[in-house]
C-alpha atoms as a PDB file:
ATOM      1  CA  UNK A   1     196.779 130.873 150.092  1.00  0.00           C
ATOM      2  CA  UNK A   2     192.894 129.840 150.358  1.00  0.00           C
ATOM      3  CA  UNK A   3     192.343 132.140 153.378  1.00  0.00           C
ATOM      4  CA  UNK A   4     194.805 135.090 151.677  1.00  0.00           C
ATOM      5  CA  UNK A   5     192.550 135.105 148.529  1.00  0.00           C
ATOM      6  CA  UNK A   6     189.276 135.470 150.749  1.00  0.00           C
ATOM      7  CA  UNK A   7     190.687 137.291 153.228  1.00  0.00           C
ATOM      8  CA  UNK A   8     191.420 140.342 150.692  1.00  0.00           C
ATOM      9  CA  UNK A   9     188.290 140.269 149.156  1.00  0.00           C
ATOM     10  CA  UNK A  10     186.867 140.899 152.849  1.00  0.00           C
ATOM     11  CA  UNK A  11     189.654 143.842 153.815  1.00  0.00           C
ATOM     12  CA  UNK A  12     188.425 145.121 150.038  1.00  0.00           C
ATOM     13  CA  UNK A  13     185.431 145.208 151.078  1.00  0.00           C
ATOM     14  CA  UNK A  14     185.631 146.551 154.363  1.00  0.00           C
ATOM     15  CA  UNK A  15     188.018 149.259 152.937  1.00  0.00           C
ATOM     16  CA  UNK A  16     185.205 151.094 150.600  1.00  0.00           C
ATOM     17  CA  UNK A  17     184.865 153.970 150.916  1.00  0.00           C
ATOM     18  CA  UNK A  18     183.727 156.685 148.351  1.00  0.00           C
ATOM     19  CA  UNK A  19     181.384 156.045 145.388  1.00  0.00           C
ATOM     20  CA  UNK A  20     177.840 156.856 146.590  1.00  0.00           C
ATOM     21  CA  UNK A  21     175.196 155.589 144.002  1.00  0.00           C
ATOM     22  CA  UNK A  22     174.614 151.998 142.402  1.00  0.00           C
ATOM     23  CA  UNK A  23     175.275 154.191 139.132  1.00  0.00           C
ATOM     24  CA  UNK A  24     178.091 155.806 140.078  1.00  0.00           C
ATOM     25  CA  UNK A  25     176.809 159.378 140.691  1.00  0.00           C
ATOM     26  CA  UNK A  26     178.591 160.859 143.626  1.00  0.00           C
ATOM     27  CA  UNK A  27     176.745 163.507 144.696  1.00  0.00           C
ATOM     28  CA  UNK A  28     173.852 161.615 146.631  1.00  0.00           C
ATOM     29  CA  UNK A  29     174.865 159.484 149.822  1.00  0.00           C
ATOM     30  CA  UNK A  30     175.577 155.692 149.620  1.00  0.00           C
ATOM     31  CA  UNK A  31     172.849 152.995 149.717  1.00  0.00           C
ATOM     32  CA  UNK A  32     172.115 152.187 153.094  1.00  0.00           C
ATOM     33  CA  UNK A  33     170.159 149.042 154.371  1.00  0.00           C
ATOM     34  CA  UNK A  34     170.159 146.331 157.051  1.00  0.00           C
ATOM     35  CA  UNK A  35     170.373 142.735 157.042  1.00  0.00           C
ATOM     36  CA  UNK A  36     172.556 139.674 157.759  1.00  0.00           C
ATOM     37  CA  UNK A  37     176.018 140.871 155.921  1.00  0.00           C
ATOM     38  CA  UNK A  38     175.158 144.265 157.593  1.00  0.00           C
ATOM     39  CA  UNK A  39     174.941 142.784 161.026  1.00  0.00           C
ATOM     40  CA  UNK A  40     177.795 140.381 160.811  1.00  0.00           C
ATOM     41  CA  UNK A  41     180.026 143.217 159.253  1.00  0.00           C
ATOM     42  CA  UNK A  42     179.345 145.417 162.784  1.00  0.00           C
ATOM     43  CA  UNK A  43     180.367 142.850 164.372  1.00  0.00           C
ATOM     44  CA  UNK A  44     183.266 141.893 162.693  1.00  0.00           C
ATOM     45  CA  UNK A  45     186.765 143.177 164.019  1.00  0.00           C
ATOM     46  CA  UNK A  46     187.651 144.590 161.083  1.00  0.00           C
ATOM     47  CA  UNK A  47     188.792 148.146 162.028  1.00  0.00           C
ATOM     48  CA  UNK A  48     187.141 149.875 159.034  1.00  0.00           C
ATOM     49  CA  UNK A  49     183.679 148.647 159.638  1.00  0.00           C
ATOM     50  CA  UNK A  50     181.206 151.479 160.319  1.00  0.00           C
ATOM     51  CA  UNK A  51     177.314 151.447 160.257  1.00  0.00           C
ATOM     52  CA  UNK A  52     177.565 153.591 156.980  1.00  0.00           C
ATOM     53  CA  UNK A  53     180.289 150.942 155.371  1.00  0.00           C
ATOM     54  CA  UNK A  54     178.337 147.697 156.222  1.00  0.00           C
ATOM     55  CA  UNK A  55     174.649 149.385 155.462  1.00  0.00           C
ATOM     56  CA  UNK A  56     176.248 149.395 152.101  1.00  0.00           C
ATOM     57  CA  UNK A  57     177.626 146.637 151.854  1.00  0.00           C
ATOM     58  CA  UNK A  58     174.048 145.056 153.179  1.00  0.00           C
ATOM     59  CA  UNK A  59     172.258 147.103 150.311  1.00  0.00           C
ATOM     60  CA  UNK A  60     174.030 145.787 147.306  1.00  0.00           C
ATOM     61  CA  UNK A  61     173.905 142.176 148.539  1.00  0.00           C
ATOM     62  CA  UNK A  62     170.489 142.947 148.464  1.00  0.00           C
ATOM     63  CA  UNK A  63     170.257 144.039 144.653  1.00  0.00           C
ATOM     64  CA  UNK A  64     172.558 141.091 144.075  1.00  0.00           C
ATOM     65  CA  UNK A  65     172.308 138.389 146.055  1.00  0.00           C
ATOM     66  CA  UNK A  66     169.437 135.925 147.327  1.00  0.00           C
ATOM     67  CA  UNK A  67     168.899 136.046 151.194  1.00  0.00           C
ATOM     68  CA  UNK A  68     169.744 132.015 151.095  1.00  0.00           C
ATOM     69  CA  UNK A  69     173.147 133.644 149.304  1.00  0.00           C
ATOM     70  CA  UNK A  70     172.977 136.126 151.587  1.00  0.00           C
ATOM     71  CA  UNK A  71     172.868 134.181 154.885  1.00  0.00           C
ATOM     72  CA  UNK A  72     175.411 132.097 153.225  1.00  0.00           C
ATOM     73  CA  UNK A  73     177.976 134.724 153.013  1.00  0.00           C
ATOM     74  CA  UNK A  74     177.584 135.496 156.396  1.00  0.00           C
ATOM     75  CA  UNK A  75     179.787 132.547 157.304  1.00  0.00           C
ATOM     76  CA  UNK A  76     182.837 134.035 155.644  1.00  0.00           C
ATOM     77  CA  UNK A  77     183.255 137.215 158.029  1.00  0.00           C
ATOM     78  CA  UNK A  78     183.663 134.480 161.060  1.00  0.00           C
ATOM     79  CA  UNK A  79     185.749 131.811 158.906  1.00  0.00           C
ATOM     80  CA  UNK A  80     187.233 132.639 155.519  1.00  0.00           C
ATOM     81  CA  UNK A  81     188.735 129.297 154.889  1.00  0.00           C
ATOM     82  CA  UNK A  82     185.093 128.326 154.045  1.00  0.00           C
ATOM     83  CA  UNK A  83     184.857 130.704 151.024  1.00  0.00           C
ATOM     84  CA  UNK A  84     188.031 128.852 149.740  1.00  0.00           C
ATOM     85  CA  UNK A  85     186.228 125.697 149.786  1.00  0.00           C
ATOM     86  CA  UNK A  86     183.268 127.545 148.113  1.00  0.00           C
ATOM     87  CA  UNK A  87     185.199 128.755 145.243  1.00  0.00           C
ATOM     88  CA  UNK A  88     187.358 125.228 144.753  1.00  0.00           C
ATOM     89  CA  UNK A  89     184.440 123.075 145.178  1.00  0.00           C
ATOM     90  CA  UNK A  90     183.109 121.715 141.494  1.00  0.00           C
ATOM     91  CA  UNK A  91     179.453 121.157 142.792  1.00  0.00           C
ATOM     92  CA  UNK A  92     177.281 123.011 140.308  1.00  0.00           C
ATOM     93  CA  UNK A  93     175.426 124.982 143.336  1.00  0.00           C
ATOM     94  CA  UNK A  94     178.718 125.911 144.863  1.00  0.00           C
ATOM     95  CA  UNK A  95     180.052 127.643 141.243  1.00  0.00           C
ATOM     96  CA  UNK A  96     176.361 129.446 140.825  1.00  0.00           C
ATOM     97  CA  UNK A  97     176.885 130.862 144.142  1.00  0.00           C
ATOM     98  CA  UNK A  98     180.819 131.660 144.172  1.00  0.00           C
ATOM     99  CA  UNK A  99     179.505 133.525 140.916  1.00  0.00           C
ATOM    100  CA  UNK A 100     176.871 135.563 142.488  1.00  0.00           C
ATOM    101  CA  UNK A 101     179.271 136.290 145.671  1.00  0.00           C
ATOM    102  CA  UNK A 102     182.078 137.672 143.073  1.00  0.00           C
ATOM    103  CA  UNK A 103     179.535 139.827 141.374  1.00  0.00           C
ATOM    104  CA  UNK A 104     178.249 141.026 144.926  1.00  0.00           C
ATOM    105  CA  UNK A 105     181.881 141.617 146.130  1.00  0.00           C
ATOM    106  CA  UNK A 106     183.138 143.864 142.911  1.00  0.00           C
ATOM    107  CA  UNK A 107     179.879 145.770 142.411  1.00  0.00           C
ATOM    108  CA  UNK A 108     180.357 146.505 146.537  1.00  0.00           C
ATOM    109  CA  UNK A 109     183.950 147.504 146.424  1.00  0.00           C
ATOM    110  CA  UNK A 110     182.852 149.689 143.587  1.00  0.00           C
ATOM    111  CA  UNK A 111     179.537 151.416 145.052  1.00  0.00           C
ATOM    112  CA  UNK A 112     180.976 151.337 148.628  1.00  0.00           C
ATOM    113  CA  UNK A 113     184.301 152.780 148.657  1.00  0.00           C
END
């Protein structure tokens, strides 16, 4: 169930695909940057991974999340049992960041798709 939860968040992700702008307005082209998330999304094998999908994704994580949260996050492309640790854990730095990673994911599935 742990590795369901996470990995639909991650196919969510990976399936965006048509709002351009952080604010919504769809006539400019998507937010584009590289990073971590970016690199570890091209090399994912998710089949709908592109360069313009996971710039994206990289560019919101960076209006959202910290790079430690960022590098972080990383780990759940390669093994998404670890975000269902993340999100059951009650350590008070594992809820900030499960927090911060849900805001990240929704805004992204928003902006990206």
């Amino acid at each position: 169930m742990k590795q369901i939860m996470m990995l639909g968040v991650i196919l969510s992700l990976s399936g965006c695909g048509g709002v351009n702008r952080f604010d919504g307005d769809t006539r400019g082209a998507r937010p584009m940057a590289s990073g971590p998330l970016s690199d570890a999304c091209l090399q994912s094998d998710r089949k709908a991974r592109s360069r313009a999908l996971c710039g994206c994704i990289q560019a919101v994580a960076n209006d959202t999340l910290s790079g430690r949260d960022q590098r972080r996050a990383v780990g759940f492309y390669s093994d998404p049992h670890s975000a269902q640790e993340i999100r059951q854990s009650n350590r008070s730095g594992d809820e900030r960041f499960w927090s911060a990673y849900i805001a990240y994911a929704e805004k992204a599935e928003r902006i990206c798709r």
